[in-house]
N, C-alpha and C. Protein backbone atom coordinates (compact mmCIF):
# COMPACT_ATOMS: atom_id res chain seq x y z
N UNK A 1 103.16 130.20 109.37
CA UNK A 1 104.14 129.17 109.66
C UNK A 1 105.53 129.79 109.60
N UNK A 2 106.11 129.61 110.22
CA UNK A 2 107.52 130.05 110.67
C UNK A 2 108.93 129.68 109.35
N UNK A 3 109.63 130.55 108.93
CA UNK A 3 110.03 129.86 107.88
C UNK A 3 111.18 129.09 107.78
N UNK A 4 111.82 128.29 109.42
CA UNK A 4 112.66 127.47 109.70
C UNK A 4 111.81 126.36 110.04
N UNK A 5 110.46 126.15 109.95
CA UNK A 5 109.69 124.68 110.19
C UNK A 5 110.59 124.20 108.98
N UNK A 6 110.61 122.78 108.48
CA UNK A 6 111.20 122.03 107.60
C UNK A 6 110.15 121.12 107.63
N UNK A 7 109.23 121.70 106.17
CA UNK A 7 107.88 120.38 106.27
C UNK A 7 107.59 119.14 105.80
N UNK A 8 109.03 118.99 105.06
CA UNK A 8 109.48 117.64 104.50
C UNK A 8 109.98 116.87 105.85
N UNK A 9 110.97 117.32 106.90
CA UNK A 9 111.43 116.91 107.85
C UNK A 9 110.38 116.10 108.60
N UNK A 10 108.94 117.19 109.13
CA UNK A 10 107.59 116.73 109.48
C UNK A 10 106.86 115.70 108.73
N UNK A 11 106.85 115.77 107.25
CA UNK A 11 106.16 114.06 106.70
C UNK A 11 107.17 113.22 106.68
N UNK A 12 108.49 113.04 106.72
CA UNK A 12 109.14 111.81 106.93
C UNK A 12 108.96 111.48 108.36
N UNK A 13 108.92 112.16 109.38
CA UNK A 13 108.22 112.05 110.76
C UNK A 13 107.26 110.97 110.85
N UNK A 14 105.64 111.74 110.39
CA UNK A 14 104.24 111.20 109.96
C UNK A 14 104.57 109.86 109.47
N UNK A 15 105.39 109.58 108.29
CA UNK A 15 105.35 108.38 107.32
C UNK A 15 106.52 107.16 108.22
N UNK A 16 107.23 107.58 109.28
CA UNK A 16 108.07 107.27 109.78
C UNK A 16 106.75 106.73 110.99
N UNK A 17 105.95 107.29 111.67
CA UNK A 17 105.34 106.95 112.68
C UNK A 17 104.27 105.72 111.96
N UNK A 18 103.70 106.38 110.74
CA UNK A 18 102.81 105.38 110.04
C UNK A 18 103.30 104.10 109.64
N UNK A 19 104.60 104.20 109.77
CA UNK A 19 105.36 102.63 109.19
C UNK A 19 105.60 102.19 110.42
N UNK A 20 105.55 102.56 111.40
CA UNK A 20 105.59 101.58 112.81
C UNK A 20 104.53 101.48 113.32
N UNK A 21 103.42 101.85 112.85
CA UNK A 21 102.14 100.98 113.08
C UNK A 21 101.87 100.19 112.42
N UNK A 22 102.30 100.42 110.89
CA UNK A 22 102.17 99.40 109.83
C UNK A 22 102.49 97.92 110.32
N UNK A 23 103.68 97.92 110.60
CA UNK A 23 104.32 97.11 111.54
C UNK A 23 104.26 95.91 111.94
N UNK A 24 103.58 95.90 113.32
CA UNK A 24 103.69 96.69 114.00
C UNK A 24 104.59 97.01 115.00
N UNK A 25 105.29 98.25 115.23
CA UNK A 25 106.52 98.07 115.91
C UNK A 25 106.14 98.80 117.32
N UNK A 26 105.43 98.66 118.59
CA UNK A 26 104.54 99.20 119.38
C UNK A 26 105.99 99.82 119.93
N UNK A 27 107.09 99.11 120.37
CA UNK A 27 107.84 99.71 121.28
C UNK A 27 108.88 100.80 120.57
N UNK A 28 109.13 100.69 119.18
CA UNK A 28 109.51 102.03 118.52
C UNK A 28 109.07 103.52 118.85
N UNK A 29 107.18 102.17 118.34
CA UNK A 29 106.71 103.88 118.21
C UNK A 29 106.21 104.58 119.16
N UNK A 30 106.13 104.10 120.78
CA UNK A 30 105.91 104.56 121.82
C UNK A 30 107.00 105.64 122.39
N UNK A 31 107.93 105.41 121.48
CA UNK A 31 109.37 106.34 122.11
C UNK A 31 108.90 107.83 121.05
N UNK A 32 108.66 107.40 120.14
CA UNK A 32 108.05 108.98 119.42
C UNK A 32 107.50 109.69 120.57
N UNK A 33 106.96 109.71 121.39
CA UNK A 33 105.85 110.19 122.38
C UNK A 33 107.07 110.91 123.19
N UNK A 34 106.42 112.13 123.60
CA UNK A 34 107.28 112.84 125.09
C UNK A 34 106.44 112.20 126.11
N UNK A 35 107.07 112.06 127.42
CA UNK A 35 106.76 111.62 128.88
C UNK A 35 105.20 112.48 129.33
N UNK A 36 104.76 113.61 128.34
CA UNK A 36 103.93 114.12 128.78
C UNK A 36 102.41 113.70 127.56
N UNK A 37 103.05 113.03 126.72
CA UNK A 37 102.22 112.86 125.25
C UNK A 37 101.08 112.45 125.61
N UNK A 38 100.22 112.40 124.84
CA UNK A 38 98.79 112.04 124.67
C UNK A 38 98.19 111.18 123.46
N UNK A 39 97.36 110.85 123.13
CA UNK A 39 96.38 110.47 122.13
C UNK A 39 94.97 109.95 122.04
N UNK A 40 94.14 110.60 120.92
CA UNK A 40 93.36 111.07 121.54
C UNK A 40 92.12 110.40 120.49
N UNK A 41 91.07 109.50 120.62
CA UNK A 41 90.18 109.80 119.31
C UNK A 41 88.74 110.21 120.04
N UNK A 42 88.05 110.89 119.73
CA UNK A 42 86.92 111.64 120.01
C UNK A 42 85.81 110.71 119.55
N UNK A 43 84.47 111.04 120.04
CA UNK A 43 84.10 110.08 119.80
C UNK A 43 82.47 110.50 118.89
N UNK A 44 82.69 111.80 118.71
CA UNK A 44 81.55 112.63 117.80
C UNK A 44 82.18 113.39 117.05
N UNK A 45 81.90 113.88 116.24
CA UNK A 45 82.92 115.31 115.44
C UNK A 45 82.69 116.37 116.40
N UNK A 46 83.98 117.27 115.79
CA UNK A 46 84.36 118.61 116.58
C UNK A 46 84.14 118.24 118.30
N UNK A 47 84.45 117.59 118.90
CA UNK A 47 84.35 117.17 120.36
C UNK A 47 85.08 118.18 121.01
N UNK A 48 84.89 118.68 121.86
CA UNK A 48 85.62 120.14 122.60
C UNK A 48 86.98 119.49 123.00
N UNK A 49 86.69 118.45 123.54
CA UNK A 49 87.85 118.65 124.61
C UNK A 49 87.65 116.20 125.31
N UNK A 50 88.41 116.22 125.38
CA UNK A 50 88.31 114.45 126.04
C UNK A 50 88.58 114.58 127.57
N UNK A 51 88.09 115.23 127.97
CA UNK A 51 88.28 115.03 129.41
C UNK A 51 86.76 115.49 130.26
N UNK A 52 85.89 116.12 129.66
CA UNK A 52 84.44 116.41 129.94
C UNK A 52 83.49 115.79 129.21
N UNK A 53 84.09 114.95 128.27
CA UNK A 53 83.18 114.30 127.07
C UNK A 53 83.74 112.95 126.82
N UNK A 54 82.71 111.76 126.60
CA UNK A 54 83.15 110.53 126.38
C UNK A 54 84.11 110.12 125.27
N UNK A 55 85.21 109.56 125.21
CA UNK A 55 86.10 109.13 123.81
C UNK A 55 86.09 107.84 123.57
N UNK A 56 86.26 107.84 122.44
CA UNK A 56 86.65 106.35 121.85
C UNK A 56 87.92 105.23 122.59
N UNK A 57 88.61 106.66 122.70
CA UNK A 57 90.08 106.42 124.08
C UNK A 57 90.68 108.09 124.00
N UNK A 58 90.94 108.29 125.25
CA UNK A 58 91.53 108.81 125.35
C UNK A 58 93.04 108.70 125.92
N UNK A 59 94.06 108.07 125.87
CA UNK A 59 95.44 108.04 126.71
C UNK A 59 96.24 108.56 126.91
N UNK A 60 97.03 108.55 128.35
CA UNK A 60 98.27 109.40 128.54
C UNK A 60 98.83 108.57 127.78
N UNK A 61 100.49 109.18 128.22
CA UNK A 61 101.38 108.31 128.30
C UNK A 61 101.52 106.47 128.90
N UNK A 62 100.99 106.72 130.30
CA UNK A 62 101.14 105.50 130.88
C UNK A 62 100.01 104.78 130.17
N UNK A 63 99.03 104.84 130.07
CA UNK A 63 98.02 104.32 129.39
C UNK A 63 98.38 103.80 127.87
N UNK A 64 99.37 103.78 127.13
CA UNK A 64 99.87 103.40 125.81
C UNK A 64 100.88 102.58 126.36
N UNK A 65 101.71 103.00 127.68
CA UNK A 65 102.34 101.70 127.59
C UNK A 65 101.69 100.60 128.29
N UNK A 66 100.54 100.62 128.72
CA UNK A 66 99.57 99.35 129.12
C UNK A 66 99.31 98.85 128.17
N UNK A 67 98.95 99.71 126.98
CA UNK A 67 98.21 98.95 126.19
C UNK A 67 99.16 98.48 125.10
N UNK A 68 100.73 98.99 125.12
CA UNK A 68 102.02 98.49 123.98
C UNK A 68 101.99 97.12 124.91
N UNK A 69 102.07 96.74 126.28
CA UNK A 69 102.58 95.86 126.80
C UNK A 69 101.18 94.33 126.57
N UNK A 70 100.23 94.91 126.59
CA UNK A 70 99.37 94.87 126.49
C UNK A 70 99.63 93.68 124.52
N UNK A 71 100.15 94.40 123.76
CA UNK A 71 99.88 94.21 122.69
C UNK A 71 100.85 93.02 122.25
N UNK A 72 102.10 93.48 123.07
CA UNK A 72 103.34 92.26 122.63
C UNK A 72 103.39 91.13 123.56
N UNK A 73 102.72 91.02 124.21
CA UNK A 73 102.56 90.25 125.58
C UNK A 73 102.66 88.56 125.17
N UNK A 74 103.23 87.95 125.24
CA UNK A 74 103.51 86.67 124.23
C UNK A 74 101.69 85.71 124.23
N UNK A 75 101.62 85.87 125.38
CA UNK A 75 100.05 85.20 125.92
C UNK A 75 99.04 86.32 125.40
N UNK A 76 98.99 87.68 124.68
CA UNK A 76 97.91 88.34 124.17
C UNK A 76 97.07 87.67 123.63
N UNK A 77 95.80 88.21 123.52
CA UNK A 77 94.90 87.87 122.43
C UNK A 77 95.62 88.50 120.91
N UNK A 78 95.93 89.03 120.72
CA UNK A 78 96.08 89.97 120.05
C UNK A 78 97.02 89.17 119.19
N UNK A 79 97.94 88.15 119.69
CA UNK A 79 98.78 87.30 119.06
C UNK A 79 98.05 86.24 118.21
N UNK A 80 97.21 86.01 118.64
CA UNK A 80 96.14 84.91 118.02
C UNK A 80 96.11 85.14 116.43
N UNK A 81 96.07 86.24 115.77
CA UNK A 81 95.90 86.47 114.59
C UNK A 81 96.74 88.02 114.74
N UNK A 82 97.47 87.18 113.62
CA UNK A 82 97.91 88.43 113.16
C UNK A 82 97.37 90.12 112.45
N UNK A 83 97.89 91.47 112.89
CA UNK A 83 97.41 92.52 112.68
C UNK A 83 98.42 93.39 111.60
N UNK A 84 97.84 93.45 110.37
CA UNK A 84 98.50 93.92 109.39
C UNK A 84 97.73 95.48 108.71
N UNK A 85 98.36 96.31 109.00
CA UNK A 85 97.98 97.67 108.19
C UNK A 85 98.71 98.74 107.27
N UNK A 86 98.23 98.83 106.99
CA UNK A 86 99.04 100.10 105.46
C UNK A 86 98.25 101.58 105.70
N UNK A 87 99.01 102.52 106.12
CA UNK A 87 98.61 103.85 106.56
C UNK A 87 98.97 104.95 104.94
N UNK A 88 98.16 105.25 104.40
CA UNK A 88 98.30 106.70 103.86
C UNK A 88 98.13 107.97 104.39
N UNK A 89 98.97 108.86 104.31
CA UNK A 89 99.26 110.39 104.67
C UNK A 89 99.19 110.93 103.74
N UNK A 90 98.72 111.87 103.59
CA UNK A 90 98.91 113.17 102.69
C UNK A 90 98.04 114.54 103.58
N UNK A 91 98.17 115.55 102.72
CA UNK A 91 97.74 116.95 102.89
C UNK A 91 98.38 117.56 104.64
N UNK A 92 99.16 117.37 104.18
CA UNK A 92 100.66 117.87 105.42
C UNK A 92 100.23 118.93 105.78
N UNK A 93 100.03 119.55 106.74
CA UNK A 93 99.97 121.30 106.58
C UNK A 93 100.39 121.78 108.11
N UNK A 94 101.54 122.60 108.20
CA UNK A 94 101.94 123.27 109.58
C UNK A 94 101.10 124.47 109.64
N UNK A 95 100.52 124.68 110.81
CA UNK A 95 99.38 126.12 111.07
C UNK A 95 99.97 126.81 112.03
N UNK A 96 101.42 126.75 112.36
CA UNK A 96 102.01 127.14 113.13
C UNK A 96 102.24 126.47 114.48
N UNK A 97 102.78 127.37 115.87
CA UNK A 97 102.72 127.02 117.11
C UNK A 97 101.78 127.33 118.32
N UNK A 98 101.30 126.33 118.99
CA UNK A 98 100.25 126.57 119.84
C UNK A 98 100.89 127.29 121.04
N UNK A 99 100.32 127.77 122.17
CA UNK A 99 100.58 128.50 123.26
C UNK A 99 102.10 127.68 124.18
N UNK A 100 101.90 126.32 123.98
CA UNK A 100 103.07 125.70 124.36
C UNK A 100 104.39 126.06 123.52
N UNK A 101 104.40 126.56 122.57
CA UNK A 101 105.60 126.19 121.35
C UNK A 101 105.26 124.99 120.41
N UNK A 102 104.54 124.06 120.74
CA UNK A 102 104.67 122.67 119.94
C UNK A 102 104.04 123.39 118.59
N UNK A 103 104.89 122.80 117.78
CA UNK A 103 104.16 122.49 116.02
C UNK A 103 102.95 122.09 115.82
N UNK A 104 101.92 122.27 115.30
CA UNK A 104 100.65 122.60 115.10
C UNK A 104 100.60 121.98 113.97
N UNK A 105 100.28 120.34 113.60
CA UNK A 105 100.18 119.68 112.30
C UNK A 105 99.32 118.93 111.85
N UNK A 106 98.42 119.14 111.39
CA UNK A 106 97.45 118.54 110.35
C UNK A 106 97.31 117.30 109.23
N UNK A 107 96.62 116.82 109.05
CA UNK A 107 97.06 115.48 107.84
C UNK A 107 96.39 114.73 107.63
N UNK A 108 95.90 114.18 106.38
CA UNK A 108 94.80 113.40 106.21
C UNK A 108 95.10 112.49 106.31
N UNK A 109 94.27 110.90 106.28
CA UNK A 109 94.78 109.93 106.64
C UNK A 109 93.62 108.67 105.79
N UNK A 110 94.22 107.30 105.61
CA UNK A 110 93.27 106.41 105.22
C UNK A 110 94.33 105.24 105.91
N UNK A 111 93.41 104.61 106.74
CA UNK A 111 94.30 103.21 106.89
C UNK A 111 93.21 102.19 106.76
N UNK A 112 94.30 101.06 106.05
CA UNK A 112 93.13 99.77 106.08
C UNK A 112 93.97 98.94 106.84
N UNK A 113 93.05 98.22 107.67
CA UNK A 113 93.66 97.36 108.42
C UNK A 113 92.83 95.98 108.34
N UNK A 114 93.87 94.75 108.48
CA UNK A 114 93.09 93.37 108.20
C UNK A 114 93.55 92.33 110.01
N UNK A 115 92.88 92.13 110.54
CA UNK A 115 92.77 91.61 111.56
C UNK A 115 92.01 90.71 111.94
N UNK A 116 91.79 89.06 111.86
CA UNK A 116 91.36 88.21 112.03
C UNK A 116 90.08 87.74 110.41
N UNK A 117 90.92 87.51 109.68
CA UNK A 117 90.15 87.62 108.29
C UNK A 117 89.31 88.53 108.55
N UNK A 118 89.62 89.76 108.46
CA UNK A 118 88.30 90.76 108.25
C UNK A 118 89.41 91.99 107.93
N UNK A 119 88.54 93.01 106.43
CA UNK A 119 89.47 93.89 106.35
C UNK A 119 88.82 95.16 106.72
N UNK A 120 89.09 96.03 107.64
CA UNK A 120 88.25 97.05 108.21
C UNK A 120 89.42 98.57 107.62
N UNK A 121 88.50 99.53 107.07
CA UNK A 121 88.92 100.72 106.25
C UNK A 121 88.66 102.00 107.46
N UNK A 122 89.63 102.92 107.40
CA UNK A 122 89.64 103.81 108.74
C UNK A 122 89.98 105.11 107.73
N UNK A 123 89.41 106.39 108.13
CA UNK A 123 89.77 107.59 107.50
C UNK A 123 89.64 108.48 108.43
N UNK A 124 90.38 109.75 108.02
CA UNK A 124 89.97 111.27 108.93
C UNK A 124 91.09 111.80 108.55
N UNK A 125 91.14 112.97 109.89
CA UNK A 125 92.38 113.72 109.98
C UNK A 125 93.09 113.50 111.42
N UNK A 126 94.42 113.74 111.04
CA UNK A 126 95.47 113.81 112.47
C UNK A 126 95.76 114.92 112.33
N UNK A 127 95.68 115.34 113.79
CA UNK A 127 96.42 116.43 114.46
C UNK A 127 97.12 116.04 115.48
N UNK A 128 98.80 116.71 115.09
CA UNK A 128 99.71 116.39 116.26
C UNK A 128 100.07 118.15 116.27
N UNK A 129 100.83 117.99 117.84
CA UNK A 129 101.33 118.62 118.69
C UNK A 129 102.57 118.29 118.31
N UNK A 130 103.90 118.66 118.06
CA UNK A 130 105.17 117.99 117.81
C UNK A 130 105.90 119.33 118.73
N UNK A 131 107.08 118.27 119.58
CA UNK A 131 108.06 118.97 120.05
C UNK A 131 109.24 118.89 119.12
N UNK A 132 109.99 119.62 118.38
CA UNK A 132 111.42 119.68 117.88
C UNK A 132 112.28 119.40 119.12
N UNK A 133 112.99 118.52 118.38
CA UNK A 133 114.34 117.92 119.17
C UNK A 133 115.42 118.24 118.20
N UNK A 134 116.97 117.98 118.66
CA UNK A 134 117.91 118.35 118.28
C UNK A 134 117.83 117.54 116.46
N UNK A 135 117.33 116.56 116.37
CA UNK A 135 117.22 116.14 114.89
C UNK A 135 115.88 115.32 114.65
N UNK A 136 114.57 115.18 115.22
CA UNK A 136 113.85 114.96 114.79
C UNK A 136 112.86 115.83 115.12
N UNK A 137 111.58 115.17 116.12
CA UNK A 137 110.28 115.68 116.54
C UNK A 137 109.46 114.42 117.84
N UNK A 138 109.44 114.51 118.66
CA UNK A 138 108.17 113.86 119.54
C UNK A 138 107.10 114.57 119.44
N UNK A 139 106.17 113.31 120.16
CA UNK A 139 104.88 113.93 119.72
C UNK A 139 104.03 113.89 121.35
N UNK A 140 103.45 115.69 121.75
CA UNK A 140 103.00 115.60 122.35
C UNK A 140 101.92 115.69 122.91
N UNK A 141 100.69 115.29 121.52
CA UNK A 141 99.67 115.12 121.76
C UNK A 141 99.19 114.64 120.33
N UNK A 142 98.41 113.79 120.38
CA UNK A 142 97.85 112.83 118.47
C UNK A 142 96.49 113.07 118.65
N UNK A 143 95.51 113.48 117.94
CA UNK A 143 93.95 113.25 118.20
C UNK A 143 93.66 112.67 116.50
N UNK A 144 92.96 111.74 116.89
CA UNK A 144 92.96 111.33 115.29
C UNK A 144 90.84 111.48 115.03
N UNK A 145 90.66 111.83 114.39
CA UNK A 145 89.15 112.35 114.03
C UNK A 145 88.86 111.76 113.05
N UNK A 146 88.31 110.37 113.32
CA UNK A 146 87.74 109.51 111.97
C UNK A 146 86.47 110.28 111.59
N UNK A 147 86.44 110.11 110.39
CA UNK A 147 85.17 110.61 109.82
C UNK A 147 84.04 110.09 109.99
N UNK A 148 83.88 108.67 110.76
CA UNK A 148 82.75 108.08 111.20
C UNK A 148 82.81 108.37 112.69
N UNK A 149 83.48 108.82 113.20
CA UNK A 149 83.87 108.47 114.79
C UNK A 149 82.32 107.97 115.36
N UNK A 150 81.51 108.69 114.87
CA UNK A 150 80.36 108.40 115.55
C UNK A 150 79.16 107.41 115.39
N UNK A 151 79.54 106.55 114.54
CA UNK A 151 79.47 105.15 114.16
C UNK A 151 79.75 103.88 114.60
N UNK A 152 79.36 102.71 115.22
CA UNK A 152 79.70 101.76 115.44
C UNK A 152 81.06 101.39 115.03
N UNK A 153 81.94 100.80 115.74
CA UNK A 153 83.46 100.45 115.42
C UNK A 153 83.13 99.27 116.38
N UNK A 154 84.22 98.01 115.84
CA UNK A 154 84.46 97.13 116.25
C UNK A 154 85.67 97.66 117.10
N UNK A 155 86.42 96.69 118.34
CA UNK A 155 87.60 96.96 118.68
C UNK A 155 88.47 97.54 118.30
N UNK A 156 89.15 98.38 118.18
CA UNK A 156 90.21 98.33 117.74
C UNK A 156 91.68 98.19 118.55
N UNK A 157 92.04 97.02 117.98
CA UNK A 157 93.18 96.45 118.01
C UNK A 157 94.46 96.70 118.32
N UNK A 158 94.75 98.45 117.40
CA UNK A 158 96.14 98.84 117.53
C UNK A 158 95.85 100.42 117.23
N UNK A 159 96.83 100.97 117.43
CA UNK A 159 96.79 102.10 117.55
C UNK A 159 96.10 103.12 116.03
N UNK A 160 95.52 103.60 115.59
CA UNK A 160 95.79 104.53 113.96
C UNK A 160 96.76 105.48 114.10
């Protein structure tokens, strides 16, 4: 790891993105994203790659803002009951830069989320891609790897 990364800078980032899902603040946290961003959940462990293999979702860019518009839409389903979650982060770790330049970041994760009286518990790891900007970070690629991925899931609702 490079020794001008700033890895405190990177979890107020993480905890900064996790509090606008908490939220939920869809149109905040869609601006985290570069024009080229991604996100990604796999839908078996270690999955090569989401574009030769089935995902849970895979989305560009345009595809998150279908589904942000999608989410605040006054007539949604999604309005019907309210969607409340609390994200934990920890085990931060920069592994350096990938062939693009982007930051190479790691992080464990637990979110519980409660959505239509029902409280549903989510775990794994995130890996982002982060571009440095003049004072923060976008993100240009999220794959989030639940530890069940390959388990029955109900909908999900909003983003992890």
């Amino acid at each position: 790891m490079s020794d001008s990364v700033d890895l405190r800078a990177i979890e107020h980032f993480l905890y900064d993105e996790a509090n606008l899902l908490d939220n939920p603040d869809l149109d905040r946290w869609i601006e985290l994203y570069s024009e080229d961003g991604s996100y990604w959940m796999p839908v078996i462990p270690n999955q090569p790659d989401p574009l030769n293999h089935v995902s849970i979702f895979y989305d560009d860019r345009v595809m998150m803002e279908v589904r942000r518009r999608n989410f605040v839409h006054p007539r949604a389903a999604s309005k019907d009951h309210s969607v409340r979650a609390s994200h934990i982060i920890g085990n931060v770790r920069c592994s350096g830069r990938n062939q693009q330049g982007d930051l190479v970041v790691t992080s464990n994760f637990q979110c519980v989320l409660y959505y239509r009286r029902e409280q549903r518990l989510y775990a794994g790891t995130y890996l982002h891609h982060l571009i440095a900007t003049d004072n923060s970070f976008k993100i240009r690629h999220k794959k989030v790897q639940l530890i069940n991925c390959d388990a029955p899931h109900k909908s999900l609702t909003i983003y992890l």
